[in-house]
N, C-alpha and C. Protein backbone atom coordinates (compact mmCIF):
# COMPACT_ATOMS: atom_id res chain seq x y z
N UNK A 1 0.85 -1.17 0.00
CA UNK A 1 0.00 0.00 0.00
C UNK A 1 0.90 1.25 0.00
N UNK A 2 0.43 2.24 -0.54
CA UNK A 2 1.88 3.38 -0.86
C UNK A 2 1.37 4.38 0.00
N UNK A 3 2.12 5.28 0.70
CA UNK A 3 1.98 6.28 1.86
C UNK A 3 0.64 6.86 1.46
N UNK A 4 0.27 7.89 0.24
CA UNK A 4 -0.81 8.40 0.23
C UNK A 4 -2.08 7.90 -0.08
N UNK A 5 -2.14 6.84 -0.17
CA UNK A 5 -3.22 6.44 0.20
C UNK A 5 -3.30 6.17 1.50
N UNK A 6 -2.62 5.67 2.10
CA UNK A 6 -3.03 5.07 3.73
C UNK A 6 -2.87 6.43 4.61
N UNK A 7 -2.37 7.35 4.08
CA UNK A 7 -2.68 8.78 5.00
C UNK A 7 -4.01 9.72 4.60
N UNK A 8 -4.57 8.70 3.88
CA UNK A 8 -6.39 9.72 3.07
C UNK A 8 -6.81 8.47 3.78
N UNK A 9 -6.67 7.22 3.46
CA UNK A 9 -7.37 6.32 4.58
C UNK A 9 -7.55 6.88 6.33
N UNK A 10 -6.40 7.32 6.39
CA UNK A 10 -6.44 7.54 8.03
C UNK A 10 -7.24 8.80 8.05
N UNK A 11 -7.00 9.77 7.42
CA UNK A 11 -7.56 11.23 7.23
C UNK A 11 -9.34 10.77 7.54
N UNK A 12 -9.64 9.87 6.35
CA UNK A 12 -11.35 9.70 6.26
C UNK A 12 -11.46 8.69 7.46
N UNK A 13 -10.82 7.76 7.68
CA UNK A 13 -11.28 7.59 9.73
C UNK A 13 -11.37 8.49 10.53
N UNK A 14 -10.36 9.45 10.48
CA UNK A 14 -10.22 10.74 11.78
C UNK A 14 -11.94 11.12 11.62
N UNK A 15 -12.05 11.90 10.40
CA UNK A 15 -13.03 12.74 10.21
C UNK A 15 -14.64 12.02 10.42
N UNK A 16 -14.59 10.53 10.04
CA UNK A 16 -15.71 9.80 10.38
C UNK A 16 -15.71 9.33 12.03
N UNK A 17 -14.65 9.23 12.81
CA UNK A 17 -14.73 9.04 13.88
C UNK A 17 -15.29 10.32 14.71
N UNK A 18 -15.17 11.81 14.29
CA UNK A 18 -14.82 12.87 14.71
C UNK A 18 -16.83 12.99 14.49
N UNK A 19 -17.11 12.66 13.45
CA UNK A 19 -18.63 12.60 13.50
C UNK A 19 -19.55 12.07 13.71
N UNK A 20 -18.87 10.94 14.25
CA UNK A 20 -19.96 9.97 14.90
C UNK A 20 -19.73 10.07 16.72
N UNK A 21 -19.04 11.18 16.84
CA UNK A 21 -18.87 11.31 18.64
C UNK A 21 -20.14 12.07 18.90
N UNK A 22 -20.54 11.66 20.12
CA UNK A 22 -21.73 12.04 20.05
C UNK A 22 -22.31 13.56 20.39
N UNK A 23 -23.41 14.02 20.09
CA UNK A 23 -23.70 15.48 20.23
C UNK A 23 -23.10 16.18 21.76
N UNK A 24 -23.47 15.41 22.81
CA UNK A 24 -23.20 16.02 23.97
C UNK A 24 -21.75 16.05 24.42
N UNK A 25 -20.55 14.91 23.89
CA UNK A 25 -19.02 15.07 23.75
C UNK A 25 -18.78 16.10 22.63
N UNK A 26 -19.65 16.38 21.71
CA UNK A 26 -19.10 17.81 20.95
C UNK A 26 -19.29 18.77 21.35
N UNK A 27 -20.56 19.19 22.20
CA UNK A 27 -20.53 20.68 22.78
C UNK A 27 -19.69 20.67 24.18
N UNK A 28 -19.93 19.74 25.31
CA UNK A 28 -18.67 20.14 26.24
C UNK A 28 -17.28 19.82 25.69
N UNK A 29 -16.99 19.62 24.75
CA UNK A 29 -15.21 19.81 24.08
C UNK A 29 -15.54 21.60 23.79
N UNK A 30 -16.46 22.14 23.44
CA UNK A 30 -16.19 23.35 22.88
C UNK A 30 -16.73 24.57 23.60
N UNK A 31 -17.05 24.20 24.77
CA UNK A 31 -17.48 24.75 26.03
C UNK A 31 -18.73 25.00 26.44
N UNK A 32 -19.51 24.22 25.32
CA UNK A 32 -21.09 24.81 24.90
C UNK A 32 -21.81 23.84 26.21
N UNK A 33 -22.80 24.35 27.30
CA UNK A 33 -23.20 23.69 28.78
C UNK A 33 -24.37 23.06 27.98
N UNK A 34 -25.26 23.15 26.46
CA UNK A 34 -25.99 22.45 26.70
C UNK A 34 -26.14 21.08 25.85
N UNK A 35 -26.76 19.81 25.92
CA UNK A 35 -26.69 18.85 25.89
C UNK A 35 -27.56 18.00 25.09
N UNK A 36 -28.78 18.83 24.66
CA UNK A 36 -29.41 18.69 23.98
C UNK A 36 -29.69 18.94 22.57
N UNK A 37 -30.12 17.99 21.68
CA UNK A 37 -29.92 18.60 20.49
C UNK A 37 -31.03 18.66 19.94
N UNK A 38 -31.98 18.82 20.10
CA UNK A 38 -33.66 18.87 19.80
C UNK A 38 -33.45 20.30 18.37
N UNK A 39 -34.31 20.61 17.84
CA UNK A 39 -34.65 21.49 16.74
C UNK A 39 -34.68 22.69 17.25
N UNK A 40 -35.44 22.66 18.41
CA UNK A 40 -35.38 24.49 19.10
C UNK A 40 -34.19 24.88 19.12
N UNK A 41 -33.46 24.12 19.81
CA UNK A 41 -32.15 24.05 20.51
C UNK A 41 -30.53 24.37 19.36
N UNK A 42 -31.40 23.40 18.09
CA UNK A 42 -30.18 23.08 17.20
C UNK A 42 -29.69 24.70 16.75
N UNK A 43 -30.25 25.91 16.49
CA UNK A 43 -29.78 26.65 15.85
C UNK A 43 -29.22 27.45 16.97
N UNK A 44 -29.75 27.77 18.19
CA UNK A 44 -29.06 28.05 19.32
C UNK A 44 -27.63 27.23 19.18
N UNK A 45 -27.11 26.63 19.05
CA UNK A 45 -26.40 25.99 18.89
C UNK A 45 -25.14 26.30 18.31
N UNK A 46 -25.50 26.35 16.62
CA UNK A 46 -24.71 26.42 15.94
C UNK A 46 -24.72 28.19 16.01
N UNK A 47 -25.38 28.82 16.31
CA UNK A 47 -25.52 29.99 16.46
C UNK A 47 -23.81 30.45 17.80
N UNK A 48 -24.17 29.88 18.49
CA UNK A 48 -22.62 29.74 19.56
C UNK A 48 -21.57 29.39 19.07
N UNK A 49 -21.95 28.61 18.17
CA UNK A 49 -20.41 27.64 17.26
C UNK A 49 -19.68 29.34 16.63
N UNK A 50 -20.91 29.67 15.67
CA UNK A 50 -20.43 30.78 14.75
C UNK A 50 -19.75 32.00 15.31
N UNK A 51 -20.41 32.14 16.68
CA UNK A 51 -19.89 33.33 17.54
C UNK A 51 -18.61 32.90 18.08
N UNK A 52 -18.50 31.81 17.92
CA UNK A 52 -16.72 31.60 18.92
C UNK A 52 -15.92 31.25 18.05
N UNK A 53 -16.33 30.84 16.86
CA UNK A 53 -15.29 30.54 16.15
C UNK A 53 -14.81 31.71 15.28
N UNK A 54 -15.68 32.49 15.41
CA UNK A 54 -15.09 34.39 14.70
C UNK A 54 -14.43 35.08 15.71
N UNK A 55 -14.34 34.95 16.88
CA UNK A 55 -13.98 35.29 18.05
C UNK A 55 -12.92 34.37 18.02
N UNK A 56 -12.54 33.61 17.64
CA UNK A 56 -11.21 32.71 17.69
C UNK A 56 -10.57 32.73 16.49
N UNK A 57 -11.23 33.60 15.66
CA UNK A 57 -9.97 33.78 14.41
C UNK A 57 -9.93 35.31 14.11
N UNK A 58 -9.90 35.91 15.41
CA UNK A 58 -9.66 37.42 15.88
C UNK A 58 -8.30 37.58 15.19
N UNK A 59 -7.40 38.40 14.29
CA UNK A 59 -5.87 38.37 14.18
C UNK A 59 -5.44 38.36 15.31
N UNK A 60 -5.96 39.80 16.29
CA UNK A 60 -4.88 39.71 17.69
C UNK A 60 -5.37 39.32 18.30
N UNK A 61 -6.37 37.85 19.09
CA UNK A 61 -7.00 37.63 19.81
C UNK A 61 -6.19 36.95 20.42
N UNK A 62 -5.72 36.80 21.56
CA UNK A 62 -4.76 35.51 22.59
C UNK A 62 -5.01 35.35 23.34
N UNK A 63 -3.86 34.89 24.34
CA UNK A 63 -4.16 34.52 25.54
C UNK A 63 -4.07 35.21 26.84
N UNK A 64 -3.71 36.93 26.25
CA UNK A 64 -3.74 37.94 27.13
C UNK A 64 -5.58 38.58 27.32
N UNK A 65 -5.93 38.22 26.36
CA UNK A 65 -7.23 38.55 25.91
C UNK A 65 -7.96 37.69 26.34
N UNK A 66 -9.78 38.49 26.78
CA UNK A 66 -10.88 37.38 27.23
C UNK A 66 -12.19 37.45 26.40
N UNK A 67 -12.48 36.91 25.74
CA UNK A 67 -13.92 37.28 25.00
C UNK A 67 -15.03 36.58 25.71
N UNK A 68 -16.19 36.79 25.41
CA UNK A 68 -17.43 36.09 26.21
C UNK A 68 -18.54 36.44 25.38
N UNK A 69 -19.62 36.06 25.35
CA UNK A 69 -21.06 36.70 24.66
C UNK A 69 -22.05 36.15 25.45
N UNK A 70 -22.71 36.88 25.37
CA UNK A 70 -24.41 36.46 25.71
C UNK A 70 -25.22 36.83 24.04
N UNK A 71 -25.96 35.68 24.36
CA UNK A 71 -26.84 35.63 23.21
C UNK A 71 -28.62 35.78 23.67
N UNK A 72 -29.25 36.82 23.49
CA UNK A 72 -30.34 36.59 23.67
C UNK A 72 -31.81 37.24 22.21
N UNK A 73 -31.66 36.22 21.83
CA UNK A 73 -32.89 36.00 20.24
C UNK A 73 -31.78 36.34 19.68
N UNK A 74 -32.08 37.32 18.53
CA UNK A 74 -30.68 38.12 17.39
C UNK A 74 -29.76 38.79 17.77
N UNK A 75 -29.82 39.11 19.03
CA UNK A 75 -29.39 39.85 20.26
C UNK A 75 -27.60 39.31 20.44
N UNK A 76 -26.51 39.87 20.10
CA UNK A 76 -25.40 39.51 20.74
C UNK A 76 -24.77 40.10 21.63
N UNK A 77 -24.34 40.22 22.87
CA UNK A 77 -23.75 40.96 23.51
C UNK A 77 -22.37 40.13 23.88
N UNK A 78 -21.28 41.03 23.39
CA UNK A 78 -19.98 40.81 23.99
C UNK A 78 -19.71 41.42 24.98
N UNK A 79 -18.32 40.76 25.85
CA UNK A 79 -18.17 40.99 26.85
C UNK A 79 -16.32 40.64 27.10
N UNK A 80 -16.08 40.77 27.89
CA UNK A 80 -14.35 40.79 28.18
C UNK A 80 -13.80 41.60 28.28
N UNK A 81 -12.13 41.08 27.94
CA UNK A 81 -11.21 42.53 28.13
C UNK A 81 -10.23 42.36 26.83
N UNK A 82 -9.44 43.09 26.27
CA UNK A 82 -8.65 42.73 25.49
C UNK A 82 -7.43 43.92 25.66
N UNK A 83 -6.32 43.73 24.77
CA UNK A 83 -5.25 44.81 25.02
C UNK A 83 -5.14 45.52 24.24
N UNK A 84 -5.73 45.33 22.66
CA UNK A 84 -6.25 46.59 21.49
C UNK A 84 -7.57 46.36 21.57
N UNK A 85 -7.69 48.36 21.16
CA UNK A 85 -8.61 48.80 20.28
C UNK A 85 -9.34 47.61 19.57
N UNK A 86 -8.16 47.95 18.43
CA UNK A 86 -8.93 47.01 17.26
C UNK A 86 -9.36 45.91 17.42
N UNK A 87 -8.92 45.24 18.44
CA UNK A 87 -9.86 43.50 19.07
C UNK A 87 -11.29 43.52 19.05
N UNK A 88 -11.45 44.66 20.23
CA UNK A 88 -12.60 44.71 20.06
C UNK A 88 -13.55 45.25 19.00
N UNK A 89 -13.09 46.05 18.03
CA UNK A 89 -14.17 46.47 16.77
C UNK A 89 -14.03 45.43 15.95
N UNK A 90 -12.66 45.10 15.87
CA UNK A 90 -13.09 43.80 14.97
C UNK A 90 -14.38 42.38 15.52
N UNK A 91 -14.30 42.21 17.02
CA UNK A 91 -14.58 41.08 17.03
C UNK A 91 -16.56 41.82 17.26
N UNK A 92 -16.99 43.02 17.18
CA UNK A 92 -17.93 43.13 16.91
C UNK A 92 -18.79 43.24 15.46
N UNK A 93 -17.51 43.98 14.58
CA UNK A 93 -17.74 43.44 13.16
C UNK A 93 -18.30 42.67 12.70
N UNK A 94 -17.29 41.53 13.70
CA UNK A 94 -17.18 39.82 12.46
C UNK A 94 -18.53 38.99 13.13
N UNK A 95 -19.02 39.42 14.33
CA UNK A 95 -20.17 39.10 14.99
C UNK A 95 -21.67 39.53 14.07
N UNK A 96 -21.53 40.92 13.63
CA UNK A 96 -22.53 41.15 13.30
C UNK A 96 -22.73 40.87 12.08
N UNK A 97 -21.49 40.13 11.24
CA UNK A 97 -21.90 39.63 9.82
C UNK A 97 -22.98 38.27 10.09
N UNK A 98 -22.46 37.67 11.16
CA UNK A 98 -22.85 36.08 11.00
C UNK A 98 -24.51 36.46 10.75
N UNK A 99 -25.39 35.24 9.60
CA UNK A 99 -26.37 34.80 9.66
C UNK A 99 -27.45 34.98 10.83
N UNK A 100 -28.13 35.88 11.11
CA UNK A 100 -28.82 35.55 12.31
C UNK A 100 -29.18 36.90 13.68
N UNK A 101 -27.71 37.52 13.42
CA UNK A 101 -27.73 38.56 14.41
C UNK A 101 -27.92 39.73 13.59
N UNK A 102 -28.94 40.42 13.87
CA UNK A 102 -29.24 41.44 13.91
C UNK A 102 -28.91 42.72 15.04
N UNK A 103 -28.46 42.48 15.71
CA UNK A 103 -27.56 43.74 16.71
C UNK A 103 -26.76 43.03 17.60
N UNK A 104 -25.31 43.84 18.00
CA UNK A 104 -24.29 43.43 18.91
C UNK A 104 -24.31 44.25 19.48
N UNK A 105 -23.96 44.33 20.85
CA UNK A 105 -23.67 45.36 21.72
C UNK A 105 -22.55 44.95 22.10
N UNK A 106 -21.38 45.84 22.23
CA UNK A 106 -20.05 45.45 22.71
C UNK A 106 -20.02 46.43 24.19
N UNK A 107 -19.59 45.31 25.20
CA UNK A 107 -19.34 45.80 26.28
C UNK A 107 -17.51 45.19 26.55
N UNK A 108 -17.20 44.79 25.94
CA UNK A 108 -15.83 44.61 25.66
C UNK A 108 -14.59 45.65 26.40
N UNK A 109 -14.20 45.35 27.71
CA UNK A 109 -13.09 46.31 28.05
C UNK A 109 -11.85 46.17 27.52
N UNK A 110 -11.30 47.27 26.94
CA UNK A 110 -9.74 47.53 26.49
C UNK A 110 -9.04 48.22 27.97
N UNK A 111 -7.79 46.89 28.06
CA UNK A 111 -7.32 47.37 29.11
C UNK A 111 -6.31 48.38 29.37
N UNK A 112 -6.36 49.06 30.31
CA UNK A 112 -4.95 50.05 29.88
C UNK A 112 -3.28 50.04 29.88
N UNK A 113 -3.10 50.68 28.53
CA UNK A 113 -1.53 49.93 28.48
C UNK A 113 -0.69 50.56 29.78
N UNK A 114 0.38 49.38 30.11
CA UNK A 114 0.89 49.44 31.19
C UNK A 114 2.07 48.66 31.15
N UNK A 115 3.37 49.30 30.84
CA UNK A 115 4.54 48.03 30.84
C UNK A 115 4.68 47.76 31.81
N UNK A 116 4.40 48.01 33.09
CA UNK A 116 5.12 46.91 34.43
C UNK A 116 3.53 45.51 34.12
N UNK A 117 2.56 46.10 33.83
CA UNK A 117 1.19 45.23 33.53
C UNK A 117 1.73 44.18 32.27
N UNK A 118 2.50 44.71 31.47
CA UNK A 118 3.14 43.64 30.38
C UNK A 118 3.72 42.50 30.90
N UNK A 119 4.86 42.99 31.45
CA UNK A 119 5.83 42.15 32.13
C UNK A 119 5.35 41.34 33.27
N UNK A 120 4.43 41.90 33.39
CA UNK A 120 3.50 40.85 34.32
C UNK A 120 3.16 39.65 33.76
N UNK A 121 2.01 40.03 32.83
CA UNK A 121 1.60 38.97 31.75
C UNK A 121 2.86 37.99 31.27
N UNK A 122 3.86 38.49 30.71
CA UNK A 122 4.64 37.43 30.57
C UNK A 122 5.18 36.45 31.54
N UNK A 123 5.61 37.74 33.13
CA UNK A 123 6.17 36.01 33.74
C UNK A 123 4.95 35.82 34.13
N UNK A 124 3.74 35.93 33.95
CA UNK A 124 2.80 34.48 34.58
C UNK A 124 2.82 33.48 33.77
N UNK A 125 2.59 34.17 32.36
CA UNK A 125 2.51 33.20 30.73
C UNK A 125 3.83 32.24 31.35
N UNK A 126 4.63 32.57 31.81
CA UNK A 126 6.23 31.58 31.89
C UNK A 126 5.79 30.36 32.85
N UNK A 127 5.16 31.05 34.04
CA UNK A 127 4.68 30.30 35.66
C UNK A 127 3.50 29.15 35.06
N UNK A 128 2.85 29.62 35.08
CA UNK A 128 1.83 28.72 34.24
C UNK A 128 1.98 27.98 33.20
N UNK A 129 2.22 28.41 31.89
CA UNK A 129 1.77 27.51 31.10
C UNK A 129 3.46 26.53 31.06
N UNK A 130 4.75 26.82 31.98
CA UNK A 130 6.07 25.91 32.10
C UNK A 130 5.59 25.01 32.98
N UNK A 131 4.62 24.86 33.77
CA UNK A 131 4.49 23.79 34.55
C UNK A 131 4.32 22.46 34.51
N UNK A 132 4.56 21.09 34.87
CA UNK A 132 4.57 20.18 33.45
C UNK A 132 2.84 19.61 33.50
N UNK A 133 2.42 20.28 34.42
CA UNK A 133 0.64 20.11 34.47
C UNK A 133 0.08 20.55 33.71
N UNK A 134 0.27 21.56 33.19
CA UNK A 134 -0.23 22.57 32.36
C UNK A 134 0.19 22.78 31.00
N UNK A 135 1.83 22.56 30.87
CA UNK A 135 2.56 22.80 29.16
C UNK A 135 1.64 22.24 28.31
N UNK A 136 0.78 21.04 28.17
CA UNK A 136 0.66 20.35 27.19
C UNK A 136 -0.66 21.66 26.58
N UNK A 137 -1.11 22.57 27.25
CA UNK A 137 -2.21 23.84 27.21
C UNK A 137 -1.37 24.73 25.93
N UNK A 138 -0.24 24.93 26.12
CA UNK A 138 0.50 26.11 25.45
C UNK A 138 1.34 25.94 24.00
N UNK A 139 0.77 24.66 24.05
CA UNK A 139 1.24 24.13 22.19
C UNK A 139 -0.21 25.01 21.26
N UNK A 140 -1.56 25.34 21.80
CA UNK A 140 -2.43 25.62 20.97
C UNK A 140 -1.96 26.72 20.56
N UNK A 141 -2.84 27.18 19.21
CA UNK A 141 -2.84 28.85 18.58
C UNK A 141 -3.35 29.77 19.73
N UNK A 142 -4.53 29.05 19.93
CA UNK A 142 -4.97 30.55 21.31
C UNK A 142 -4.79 29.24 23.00
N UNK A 143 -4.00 29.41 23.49
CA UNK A 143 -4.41 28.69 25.02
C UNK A 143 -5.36 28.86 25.28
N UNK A 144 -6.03 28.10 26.22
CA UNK A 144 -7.43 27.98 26.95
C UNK A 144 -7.56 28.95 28.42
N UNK A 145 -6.15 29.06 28.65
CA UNK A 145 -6.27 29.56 29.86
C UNK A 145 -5.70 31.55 29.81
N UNK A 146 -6.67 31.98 29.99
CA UNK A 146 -6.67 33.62 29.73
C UNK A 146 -5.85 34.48 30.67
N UNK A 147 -4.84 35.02 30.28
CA UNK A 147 -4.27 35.57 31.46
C UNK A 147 -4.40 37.47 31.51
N UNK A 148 -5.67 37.84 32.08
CA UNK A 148 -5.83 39.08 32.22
C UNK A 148 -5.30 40.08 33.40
N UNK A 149 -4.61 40.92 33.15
CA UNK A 149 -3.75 41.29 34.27
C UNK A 149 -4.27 43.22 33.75
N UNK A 150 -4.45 43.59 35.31
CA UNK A 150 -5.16 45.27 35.20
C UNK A 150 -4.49 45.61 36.57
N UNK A 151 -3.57 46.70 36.45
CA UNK A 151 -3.45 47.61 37.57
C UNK A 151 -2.37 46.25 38.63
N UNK A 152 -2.16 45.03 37.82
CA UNK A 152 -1.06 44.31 39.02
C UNK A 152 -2.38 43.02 39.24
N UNK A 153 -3.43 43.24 38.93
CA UNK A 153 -4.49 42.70 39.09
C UNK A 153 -5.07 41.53 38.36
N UNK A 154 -5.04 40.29 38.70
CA UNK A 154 -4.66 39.24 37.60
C UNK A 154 -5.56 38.06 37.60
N UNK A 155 -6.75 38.15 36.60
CA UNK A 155 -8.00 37.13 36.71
C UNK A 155 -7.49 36.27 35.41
N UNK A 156 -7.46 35.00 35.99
CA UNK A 156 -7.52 33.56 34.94
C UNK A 156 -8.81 33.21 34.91
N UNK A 157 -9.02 33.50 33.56
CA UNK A 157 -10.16 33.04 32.89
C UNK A 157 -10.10 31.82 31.64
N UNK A 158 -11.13 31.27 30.95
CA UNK A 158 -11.12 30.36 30.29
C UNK A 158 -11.41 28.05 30.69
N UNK A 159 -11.19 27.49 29.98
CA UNK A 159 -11.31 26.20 30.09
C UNK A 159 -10.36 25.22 30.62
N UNK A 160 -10.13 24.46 31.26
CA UNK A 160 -9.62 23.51 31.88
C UNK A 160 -9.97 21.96 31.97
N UNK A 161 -9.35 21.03 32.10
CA UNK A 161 -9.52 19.80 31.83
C UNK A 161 -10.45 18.98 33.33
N UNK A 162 -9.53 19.83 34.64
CA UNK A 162 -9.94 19.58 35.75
C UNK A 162 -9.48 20.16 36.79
N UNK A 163 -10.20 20.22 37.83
CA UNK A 163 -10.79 21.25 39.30
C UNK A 163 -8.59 20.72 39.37
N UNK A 164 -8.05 20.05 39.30
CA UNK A 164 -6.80 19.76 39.75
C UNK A 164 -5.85 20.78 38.48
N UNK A 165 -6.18 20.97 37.97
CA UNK A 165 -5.94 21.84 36.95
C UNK A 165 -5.75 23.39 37.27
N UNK A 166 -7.31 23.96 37.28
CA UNK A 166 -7.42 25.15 37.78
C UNK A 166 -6.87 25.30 38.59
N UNK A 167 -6.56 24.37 39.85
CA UNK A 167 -5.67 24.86 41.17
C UNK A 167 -4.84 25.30 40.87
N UNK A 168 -3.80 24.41 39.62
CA UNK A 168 -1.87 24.57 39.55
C UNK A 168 -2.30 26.18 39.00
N UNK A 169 -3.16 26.45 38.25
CA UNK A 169 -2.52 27.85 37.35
C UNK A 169 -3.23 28.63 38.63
N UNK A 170 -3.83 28.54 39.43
CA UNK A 170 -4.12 29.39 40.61
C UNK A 170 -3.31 29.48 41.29
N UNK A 171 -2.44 28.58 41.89
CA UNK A 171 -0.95 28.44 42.77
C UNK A 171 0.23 28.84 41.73
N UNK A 172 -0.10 28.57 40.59
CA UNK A 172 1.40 29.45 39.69
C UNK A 172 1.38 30.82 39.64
N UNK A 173 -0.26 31.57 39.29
CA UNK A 173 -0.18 32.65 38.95
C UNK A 173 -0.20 33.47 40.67
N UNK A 174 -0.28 33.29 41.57
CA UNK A 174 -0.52 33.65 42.95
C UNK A 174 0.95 33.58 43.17
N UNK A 175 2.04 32.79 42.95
CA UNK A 175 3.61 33.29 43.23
C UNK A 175 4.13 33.84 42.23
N UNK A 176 3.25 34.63 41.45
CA UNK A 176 4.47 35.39 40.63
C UNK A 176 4.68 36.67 41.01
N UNK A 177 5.99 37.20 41.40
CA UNK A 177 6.30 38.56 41.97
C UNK A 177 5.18 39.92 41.09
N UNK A 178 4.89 40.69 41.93
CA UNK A 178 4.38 41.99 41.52
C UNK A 178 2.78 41.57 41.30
N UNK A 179 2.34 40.49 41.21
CA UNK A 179 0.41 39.95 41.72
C UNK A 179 -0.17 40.64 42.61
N UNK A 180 -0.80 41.53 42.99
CA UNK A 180 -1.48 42.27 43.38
C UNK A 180 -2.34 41.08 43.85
N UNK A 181 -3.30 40.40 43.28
CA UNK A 181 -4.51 39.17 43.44
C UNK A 181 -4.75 38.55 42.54
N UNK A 182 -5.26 37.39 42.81
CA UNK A 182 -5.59 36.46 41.55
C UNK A 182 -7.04 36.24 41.86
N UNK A 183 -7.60 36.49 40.73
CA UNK A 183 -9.35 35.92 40.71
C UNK A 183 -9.40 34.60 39.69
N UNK A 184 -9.85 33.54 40.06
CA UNK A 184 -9.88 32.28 39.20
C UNK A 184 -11.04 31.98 38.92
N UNK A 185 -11.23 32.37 37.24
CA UNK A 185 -12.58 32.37 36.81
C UNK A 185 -12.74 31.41 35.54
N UNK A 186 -11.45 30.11 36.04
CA UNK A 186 -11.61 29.06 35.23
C UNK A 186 -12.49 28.06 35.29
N UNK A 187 -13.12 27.68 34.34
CA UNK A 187 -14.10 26.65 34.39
C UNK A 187 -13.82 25.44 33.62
N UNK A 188 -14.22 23.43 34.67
CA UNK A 188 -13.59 23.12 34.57
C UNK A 188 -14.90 21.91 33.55
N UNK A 189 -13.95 21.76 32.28
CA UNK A 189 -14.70 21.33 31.25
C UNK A 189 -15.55 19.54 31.86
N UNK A 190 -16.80 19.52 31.13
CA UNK A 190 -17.46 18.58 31.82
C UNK A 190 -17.31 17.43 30.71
């Protein structure tokens, strides 16, 4: 059998395995709490898919940055913090193209620039995601785990595998010199 075929063989397993997992292992992988896939429900649904996945192909969106939405009918409201301007107009833009929404409201905070607040962000980014609990987090394009830092002031936000999880980046980011406080507003995937 010659390599490319048996790597399109494996390719069309991945992708058939990847669709036959079932509805409720696809929305808690993608942080979505609900479980049901009924017809009311289904476009609610994909309606969340569309909002996070434009929100995740932000240019400057990372892991200094926090996005969030509430969705209510056509209704989008964002929410977070980010470190540009442009994050946030873009990520209300690309919101209000999708199918469906008819108004965004951006409540989106831009935080204020601050180099001792930089250098913050980085050695936590070092404390955290070097830990060997945690590294396997910091191979992604955007990490899961949000490191928002205001005034010395430093809330971890985002997804986690487990409650043993959230602790380490709560005990990493809590000894890093110049922490003011840590608020841990990680949630731990079901």
């Amino acid at each position: 059998m010659n390599r490319r075929f048996m790597a399109s063989t494996v390719t069309v397993l991945l992708l058939a395995g990847i669709g036959a997992m079932p509805a409720s292992a696809q929305s808690s992988r993608s942080g979505l709490k609900t479980t049901k896939t009924s017809d009311s429900n289904s476009y609610h649904i994909w309606l969340e898919k569309q909002i996070r996945h434009e929100l995740l192909m932000l240019r400057y969106y990372g892991v200094y940055d926090n996005l969030e939405f509430r969705i209510d009918g056509d209704r989008v409201t964002l929410l977070g913090q980010v470190l540009r301007p442009s994050t946030r107009t873009d990520a209300a833009k690309r919101v209000k193209k999708i199918e469906g929404v008819t108004s965004v409201v951006s409540k989106i905070e831009v935080l204020p620039a601050s180099p001792m607040d930089d250098h913050l962000r980085r050695r936590l980014f070092r404390a955290i995601y070097s830990s060997p609990f945690l590294n396997h987090y910091a191979i992604q394009p955007v990490p899961p785990i949000h490191i928002i830092v205001k005034n010395g002031n430093v809330t971890l936000a985002g997804v986690v595998a487990s409650e043993a999880e959230k602790n380490v980046a709560n005990i990493k980011a809590s000894g890093v010199a110049g922490t003011f406080s840590v608020t841990n507003q990680l949630r731990v995937e079901k």
